[in-house]
Protein backbone atom coordinates (compact mmCIF):
# COMPACT_ATOMS: atom_id res chain seq x y z
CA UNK A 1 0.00 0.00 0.00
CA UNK A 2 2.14 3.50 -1.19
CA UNK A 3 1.43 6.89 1.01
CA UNK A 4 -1.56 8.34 -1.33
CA UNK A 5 -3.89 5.82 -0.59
CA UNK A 6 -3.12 5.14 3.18
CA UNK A 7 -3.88 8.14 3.10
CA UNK A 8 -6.92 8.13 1.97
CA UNK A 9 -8.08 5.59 3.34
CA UNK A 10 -7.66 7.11 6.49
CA UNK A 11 -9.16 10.06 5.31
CA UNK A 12 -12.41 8.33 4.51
CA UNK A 13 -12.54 6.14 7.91
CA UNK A 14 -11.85 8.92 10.23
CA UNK A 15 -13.23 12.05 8.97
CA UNK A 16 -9.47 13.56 7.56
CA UNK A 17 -8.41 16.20 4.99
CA UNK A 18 -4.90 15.54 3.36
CA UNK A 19 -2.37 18.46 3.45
CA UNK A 20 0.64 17.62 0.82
CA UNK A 21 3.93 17.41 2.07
CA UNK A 22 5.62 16.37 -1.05
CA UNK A 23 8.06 19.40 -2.39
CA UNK A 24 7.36 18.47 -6.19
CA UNK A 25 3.48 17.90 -6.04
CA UNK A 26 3.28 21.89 -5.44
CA UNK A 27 4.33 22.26 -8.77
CA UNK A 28 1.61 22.17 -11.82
CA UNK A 29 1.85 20.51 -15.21
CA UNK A 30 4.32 17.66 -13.39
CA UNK A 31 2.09 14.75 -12.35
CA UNK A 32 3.88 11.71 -13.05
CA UNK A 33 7.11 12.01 -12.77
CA UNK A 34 5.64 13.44 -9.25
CA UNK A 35 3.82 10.50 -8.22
CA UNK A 36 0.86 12.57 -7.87
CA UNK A 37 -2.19 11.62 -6.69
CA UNK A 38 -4.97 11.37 -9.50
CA UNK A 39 -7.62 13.86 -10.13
CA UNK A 40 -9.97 10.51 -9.51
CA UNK A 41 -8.14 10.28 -5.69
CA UNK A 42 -8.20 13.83 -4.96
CA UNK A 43 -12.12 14.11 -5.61
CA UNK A 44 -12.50 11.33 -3.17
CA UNK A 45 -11.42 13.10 -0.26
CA UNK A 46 -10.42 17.12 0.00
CA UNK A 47 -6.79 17.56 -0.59
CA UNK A 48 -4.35 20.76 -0.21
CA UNK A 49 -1.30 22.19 -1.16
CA UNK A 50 -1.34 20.31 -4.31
CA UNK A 51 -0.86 22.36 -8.19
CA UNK A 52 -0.11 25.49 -6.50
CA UNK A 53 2.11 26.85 -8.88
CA UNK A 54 3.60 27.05 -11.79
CA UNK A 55 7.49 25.48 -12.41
CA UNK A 56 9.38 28.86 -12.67
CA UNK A 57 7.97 30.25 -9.41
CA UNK A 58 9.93 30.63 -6.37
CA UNK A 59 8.58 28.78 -3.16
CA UNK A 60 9.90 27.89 0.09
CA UNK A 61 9.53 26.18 3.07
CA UNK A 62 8.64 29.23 5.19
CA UNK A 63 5.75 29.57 2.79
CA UNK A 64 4.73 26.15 3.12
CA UNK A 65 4.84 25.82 6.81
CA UNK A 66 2.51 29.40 6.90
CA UNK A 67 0.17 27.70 4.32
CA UNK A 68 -0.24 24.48 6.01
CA UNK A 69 -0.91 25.58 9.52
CA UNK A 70 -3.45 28.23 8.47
CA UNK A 71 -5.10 24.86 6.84
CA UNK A 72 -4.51 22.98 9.80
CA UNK A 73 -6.22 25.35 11.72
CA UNK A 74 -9.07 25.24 9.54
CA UNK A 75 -9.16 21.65 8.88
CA UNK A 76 -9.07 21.45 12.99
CA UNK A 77 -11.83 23.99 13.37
CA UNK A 78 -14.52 21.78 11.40
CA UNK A 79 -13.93 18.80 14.21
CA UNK A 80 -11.91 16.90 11.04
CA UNK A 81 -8.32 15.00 11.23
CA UNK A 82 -5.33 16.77 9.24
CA UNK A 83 -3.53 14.46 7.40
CA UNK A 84 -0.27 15.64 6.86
CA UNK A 85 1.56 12.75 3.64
CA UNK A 86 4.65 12.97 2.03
CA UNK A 87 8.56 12.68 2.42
CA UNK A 88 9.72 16.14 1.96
CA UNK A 89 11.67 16.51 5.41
CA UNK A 90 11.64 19.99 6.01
CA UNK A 91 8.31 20.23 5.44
CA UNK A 92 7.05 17.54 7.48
CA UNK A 93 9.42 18.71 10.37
CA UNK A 94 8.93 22.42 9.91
CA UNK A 95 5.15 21.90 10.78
CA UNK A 96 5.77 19.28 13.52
CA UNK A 97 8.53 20.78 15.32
CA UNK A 98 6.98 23.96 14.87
CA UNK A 99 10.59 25.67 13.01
CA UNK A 100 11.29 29.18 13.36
CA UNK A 101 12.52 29.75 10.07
CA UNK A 102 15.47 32.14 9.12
CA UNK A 103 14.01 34.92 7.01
CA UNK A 104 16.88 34.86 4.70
CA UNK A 105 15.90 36.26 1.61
CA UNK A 106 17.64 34.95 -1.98
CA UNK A 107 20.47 36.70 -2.98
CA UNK A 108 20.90 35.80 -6.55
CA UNK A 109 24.56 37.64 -6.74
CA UNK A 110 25.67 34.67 -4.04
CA UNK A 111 24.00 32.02 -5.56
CA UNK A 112 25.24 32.77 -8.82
CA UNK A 113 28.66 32.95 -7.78
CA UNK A 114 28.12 29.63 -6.06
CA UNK A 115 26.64 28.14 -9.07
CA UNK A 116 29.91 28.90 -10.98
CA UNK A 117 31.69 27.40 -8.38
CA UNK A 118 29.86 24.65 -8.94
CA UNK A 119 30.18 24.19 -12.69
CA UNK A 120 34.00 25.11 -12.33
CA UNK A 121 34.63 22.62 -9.05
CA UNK A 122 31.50 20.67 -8.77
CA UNK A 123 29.03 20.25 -6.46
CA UNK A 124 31.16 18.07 -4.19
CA UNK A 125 33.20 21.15 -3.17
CA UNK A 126 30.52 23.34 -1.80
CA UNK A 127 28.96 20.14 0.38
CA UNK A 128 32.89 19.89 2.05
CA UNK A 129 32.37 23.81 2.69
CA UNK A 130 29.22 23.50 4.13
CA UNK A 131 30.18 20.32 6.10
CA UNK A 132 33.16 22.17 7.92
CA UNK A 133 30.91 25.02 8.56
CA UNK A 134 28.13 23.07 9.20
CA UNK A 135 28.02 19.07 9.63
CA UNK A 136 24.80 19.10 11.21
CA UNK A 137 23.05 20.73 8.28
CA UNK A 138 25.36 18.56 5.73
CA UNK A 139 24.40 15.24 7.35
CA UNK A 140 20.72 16.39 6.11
CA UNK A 141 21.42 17.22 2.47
CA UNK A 142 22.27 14.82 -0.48
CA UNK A 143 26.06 15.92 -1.39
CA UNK A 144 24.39 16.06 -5.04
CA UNK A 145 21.15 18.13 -3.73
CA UNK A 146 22.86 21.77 -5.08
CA UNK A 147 20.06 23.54 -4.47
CA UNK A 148 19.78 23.31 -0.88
CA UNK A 149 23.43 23.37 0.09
CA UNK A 150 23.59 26.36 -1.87
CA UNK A 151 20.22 27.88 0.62
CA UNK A 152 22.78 26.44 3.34
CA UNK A 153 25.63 28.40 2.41
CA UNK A 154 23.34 31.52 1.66
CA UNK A 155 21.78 31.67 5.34
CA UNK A 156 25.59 31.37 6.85
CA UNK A 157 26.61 34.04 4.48
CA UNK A 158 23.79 36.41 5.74
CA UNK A 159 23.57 35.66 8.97
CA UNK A 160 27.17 34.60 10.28
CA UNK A 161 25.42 31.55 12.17
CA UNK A 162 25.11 27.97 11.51
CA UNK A 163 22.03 27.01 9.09
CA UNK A 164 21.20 24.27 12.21
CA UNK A 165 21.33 26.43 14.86
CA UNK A 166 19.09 29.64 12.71
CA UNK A 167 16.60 27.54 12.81
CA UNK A 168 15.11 26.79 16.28
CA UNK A 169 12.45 24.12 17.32
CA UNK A 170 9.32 25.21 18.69
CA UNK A 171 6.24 22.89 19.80
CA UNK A 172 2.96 22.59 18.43
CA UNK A 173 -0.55 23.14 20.92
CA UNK A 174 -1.66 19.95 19.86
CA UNK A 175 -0.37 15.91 19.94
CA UNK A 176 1.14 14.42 16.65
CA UNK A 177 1.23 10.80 15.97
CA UNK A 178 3.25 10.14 12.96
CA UNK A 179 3.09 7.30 10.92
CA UNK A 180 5.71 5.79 8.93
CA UNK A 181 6.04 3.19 5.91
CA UNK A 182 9.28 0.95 5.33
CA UNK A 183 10.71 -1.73 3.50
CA UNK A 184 14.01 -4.10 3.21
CA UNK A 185 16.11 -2.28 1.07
CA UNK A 186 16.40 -5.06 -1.59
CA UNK A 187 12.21 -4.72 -1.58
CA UNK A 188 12.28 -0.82 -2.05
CA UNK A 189 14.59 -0.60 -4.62
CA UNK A 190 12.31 -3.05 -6.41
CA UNK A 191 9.33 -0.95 -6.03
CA UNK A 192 11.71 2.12 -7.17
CA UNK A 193 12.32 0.18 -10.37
CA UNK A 194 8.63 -0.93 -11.26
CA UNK A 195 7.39 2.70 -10.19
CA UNK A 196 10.19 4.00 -12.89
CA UNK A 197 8.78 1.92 -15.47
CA UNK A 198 5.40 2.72 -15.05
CA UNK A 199 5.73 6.82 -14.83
CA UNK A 200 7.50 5.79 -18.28
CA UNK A 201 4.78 3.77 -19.59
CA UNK A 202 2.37 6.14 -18.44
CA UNK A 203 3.49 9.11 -20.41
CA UNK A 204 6.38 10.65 -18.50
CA UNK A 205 8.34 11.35 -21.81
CA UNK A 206 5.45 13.17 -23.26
CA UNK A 207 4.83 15.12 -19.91
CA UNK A 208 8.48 16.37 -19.80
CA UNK A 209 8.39 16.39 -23.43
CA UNK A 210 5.81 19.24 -22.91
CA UNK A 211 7.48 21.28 -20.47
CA UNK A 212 10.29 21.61 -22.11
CA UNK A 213 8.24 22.88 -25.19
CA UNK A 214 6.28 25.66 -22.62
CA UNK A 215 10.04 26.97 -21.85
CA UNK A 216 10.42 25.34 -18.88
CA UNK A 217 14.09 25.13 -18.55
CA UNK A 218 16.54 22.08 -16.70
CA UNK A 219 18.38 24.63 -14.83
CA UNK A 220 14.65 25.78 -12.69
CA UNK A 221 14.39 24.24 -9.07
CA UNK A 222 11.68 22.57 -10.27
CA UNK A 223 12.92 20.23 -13.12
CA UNK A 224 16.08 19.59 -11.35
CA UNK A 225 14.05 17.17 -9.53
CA UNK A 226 14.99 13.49 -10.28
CA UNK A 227 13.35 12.15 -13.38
CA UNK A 228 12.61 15.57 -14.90
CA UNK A 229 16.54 15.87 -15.25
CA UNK A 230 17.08 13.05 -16.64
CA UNK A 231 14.23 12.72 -19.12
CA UNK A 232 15.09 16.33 -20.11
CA UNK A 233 18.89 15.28 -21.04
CA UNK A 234 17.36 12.66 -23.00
CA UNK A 235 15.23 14.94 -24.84
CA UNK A 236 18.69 17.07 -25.15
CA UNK A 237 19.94 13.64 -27.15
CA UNK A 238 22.74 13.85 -24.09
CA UNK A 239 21.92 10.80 -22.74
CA UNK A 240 20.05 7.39 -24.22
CA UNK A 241 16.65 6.69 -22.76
CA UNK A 242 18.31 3.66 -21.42
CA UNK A 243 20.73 5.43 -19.51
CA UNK A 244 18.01 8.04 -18.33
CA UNK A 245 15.48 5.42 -17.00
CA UNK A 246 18.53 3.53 -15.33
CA UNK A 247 20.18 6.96 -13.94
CA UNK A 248 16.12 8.00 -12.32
CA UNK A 249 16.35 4.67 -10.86
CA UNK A 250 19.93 4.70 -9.34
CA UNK A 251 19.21 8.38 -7.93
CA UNK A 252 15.75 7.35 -6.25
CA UNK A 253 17.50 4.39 -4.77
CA UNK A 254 20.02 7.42 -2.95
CA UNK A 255 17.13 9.71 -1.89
CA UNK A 256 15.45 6.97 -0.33
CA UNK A 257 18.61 6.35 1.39
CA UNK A 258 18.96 10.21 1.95
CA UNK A 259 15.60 10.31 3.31
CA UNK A 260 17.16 8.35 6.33
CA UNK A 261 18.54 11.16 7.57
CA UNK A 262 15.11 13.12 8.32
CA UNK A 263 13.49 9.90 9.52
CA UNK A 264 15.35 7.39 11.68
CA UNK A 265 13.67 4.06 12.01
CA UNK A 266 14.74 4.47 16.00
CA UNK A 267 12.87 7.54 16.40
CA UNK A 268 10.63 6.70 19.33
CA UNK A 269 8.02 9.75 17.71
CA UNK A 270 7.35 7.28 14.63
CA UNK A 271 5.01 4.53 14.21
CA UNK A 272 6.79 2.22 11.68
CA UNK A 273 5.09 -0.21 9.49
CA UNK A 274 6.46 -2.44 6.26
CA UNK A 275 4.24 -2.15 3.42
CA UNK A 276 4.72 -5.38 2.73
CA UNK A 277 3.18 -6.79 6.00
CA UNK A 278 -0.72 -6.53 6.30
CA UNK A 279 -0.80 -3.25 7.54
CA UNK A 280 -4.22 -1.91 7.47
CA UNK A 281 -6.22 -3.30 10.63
CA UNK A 282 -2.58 -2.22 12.54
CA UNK A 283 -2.57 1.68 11.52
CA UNK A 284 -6.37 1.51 11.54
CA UNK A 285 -6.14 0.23 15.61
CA UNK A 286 -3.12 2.55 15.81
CA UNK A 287 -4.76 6.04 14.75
CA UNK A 288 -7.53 4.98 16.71
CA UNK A 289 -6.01 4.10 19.74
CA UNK A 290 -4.26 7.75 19.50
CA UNK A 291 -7.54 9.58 19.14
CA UNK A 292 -9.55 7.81 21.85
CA UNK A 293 -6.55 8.98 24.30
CA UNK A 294 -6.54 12.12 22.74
CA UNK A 295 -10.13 12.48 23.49
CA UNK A 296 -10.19 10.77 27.26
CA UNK A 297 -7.34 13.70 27.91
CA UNK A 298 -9.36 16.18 26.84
């Protein structure tokens, strides 16, 4: 069973609304290559935070964590459960752990300058910078995840003050549980590889294809996600279509890796279950067990 319908199947059973915490399902006109839910899914139960904007616009995670807990509030307000799914750390944490947020705006003069750093030195170089300045904030980025060592950097150049330490932990008025899926490696990598071939079965070509056309460049935040990348330098005729579907695959395998470092399997604040065990009747007793003591407290 993947995140999007858990989700809404718990959605339908206890009266929820889902609130997107995936970073790439923000974007419009990129569906499959985000795993996004269908329009079929979303009209089953209400979900938020989902084709908000376009692929060239700017957005961050202080934006996201306003725009979720003003729907949170809401959501809360009608007597209904917020469902917070996806596996975009920051986001997930920024709204449980309540982050105060560095108001750091972009400066493009620093980011270009560590761009051409980049191209000159790659991106390995800025991740040792930012680890000797840093480690905290490193051990939380991919060393090939530019983009957000370069945000790194940027706060410790404005501020003079580690990126880990700017941003400072709150806590929210209101008990979280937080649910988590998992898998042998061996297992997830094969559900990587048969989700790859699908997206490309289903059109993912075509839907890159079409970005590119609209002027939708590689370089944008948005289509340096992986797949879009790699599609896109096939479209380029850099790459074979071979050696794009096999490079998508080899990168997810790393992110889900990566995505170890925002949630450890021994963090006592996670429920973990493996989607290949027969979960449902366990995170069905589980959320309901968590709102019967929420209510008894009460």
């Amino acid at each position: 069973m993947g995140k999007s319908d858990l989700g809404i199947r718990i959605a339908q059973e206890f009266g929820g609304e889902i609130i997107n915490a995936d970073s790439r399902q923000i974007y419009k006109l990129m569906d499959i290559g985000t795993a996004k839910p269908t329009l079929e899914q979303r009209n089953t139960v209400p979900h938020h935070l989902i084709d908000i904007i376009f692929p060239d616009e700017p957005y961050s995670i202080a934006l996201y964590q306003k725009a979720a807990g003003v729907i949170i509030s809401d959501i809360q307000s009608g007597s209904r459960l917020p469902i917070l799914l996806g596996g975009s750390g920051q986001y997930i944490w920024s709204l449980i752990e309540d982050w105060s947020i560095p108001g750091v705006q972009p400066d493009s003069v620093f980011r270009q300058q560590m761009l051409l750093q980049a191209g000159e030195s790659g991106s390995a170089e800025l991740y040792e910078q930012l680890k000797n300045i840093d480690p905290e904030a490193a051990a939380k980025i991919l060393p090939n995840n530019i983009r957000r060592i370069i945000r790194a950097l940027e706060i410790f150049h404005a501020t003079g003050q580690k990126p880990s330490q700017v941003r400072q932990k709150g806590k929210l008025p209101f008990p979280v549980l937080i649910i988590g899926l998992t898998a042998a490696r061996d297992k997830l990598y094969e559900l990587i590889n048969s989700r790859t071939d699908r997206m490309i079965e289903s059109g993912f070509v075509e839907e890159v294809k079409g970005l590119l056309q609209k002027g939708y460049t590689l370089d944008l935040p948005s289509m340096s996600s992986i797949g879009y990348r790699q599609i896109g330098m096939y479209l380029q005729n850099e790459i074979t279509l071979e050696e794009a579907i096999q490079q998508i695959k080899f990168g997810t395998h790393r992110f889900a890796r990566g995505q170890y470092a925002w949630f450890h399997l021994n963090d006592s604040r996670i429920k973990w279950f493996d989607v290949f065990d027969d979960i449902k009747d366990k995170i069905h007793y589980t959320i309901e067990t968590f709102l019967r003591e929420i209510s008894s407290a009460e």
